[in-house]
C-alpha atoms as a PDB file:
ATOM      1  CA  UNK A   1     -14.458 -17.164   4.511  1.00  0.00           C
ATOM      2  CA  UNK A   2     -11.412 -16.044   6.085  1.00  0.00           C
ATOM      3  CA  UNK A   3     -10.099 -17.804   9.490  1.00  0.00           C
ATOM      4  CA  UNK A   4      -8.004 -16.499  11.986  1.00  0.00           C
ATOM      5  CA  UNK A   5      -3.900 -17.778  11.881  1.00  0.00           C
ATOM      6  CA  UNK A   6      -3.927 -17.709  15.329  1.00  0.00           C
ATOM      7  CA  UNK A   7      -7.053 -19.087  17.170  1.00  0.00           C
ATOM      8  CA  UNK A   8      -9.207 -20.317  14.032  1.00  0.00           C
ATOM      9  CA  UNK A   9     -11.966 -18.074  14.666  1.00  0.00           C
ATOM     10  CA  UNK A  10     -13.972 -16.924  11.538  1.00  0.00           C
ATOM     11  CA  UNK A  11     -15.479 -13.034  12.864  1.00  0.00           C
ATOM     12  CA  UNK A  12     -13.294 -10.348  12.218  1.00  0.00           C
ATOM     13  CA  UNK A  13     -13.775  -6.595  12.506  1.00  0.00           C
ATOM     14  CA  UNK A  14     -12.587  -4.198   9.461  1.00  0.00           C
ATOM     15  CA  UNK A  15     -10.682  -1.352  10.170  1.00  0.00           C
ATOM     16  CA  UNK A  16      -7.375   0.740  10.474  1.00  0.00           C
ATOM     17  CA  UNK A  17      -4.872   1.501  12.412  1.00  0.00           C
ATOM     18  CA  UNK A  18      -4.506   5.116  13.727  1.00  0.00           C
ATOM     19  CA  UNK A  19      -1.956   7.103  15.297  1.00  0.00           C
ATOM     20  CA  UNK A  20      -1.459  10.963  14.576  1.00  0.00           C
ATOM     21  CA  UNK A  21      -2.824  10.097  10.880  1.00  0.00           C
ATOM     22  CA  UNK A  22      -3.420   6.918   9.000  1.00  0.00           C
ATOM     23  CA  UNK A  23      -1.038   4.130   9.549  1.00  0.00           C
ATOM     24  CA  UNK A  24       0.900   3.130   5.983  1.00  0.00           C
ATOM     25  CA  UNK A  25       3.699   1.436   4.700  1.00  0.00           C
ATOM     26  CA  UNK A  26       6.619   2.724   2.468  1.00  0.00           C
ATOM     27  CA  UNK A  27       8.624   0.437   0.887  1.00  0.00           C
ATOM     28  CA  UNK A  28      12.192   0.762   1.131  1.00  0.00           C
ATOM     29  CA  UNK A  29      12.841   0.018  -2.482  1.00  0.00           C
ATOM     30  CA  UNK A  30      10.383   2.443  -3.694  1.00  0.00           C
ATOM     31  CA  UNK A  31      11.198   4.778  -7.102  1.00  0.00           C
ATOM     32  CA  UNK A  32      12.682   7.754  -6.415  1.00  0.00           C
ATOM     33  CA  UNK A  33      10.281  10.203  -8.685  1.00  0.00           C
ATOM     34  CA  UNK A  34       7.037   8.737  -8.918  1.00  0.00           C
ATOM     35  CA  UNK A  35       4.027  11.297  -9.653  1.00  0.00           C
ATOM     36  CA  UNK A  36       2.335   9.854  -6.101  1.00  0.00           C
ATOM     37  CA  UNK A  37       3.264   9.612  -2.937  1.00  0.00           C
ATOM     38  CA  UNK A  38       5.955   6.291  -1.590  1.00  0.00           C
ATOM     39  CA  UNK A  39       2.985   5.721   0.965  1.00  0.00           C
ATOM     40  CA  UNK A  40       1.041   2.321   0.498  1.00  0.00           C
ATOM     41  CA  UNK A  41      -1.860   2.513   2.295  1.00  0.00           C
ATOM     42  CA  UNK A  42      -3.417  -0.021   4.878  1.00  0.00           C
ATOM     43  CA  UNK A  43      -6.440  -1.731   6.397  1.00  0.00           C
ATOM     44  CA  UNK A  44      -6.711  -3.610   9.696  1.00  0.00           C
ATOM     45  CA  UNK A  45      -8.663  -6.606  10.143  1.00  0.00           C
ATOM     46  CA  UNK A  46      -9.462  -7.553  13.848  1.00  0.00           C
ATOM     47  CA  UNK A  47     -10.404 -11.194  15.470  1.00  0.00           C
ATOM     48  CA  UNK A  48     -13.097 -10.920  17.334  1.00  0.00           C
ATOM     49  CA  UNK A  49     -12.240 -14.275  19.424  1.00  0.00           C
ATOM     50  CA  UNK A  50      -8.522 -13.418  19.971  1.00  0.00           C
ATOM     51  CA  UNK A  51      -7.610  -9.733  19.072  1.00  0.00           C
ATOM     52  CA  UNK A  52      -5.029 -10.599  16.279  1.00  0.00           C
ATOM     53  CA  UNK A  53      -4.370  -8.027  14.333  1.00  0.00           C
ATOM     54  CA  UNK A  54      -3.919  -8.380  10.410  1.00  0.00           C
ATOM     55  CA  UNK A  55      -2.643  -5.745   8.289  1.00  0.00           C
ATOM     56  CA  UNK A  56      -3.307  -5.391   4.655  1.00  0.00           C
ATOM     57  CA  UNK A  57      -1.661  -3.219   2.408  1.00  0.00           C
ATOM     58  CA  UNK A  58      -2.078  -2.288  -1.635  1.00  0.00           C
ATOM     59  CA  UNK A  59       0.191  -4.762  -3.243  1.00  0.00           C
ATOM     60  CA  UNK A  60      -1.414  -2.602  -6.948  1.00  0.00           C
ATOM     61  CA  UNK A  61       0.665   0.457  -5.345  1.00  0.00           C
ATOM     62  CA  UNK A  62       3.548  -1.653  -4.268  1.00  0.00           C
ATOM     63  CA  UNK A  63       4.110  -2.638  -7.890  1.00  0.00           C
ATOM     64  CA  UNK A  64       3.831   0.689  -9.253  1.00  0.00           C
ATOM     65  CA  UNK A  65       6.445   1.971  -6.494  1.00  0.00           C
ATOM     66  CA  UNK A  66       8.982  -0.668  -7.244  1.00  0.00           C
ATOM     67  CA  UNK A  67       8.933  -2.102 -10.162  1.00  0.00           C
ATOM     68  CA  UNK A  68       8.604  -1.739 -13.971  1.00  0.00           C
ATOM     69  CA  UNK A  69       5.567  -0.272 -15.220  1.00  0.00           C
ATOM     70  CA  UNK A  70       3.083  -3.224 -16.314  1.00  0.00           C
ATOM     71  CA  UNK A  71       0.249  -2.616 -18.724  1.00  0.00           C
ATOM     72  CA  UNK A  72      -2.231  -0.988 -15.756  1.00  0.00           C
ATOM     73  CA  UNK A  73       0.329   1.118 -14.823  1.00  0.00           C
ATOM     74  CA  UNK A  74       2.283   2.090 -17.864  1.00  0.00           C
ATOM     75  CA  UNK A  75       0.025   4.936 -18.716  1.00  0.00           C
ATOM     76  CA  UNK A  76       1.120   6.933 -15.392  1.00  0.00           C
ATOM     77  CA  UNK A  77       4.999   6.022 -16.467  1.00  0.00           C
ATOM     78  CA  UNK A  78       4.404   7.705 -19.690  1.00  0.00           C
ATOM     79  CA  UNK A  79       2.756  10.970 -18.189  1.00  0.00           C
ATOM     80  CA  UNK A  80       6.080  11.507 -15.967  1.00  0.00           C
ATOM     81  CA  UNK A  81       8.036  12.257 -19.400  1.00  0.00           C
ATOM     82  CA  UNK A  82       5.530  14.799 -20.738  1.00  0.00           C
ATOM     83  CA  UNK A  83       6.937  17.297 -17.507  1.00  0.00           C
ATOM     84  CA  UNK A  84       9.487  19.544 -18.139  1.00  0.00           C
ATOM     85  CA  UNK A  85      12.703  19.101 -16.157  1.00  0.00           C
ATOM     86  CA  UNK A  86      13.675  20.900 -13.145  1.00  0.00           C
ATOM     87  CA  UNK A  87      16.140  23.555 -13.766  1.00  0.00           C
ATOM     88  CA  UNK A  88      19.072  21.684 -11.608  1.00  0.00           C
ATOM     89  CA  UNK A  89      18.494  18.768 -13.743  1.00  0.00           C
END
């Protein structure tokens, strides 16, 4: 079970946070074409003893978004080459 980093407590709450939309993260080394969106989503995780706040993102997205395609994500690499160019291209 998880425990809190800042007062040890073991009772969390899941959630997210929320402004106008969904809180995400977008990585400032991302691809520049990509067939998704740069945004990495998020989910919150709550204390219940303290109110720390703990955000999680999608480290599976991260890796897509800045790095070289591994074997899970090679098959969305290989779909970007089957579009034809743009006309200023």
């Amino acid at each position: 079970m998880a425990t809190c980093a800042r007062c040890g407590g073991e009772s969390f709450a899941a959630g997210a946070m929320i402004s106008a939309v969904r809180t995400s993260f977008r990585p400032q080394e991302s691809k520049f074409l990509t067939l998704e969106t740069g945004d990495v989503m998020t989910k919150a995780m709550m204390c219940r003893g303290c109110g720390v706040i703990e955000i999680v993102g999608d480290v599976n997205k991260l890796r897509r978004l800045t790095s070289e395609p591994d074997a899970k994500t090679e098959k969305f690499a290989a779909t970007a080459d089957r579009f034809p160019k743009a006309v200023n291209e």
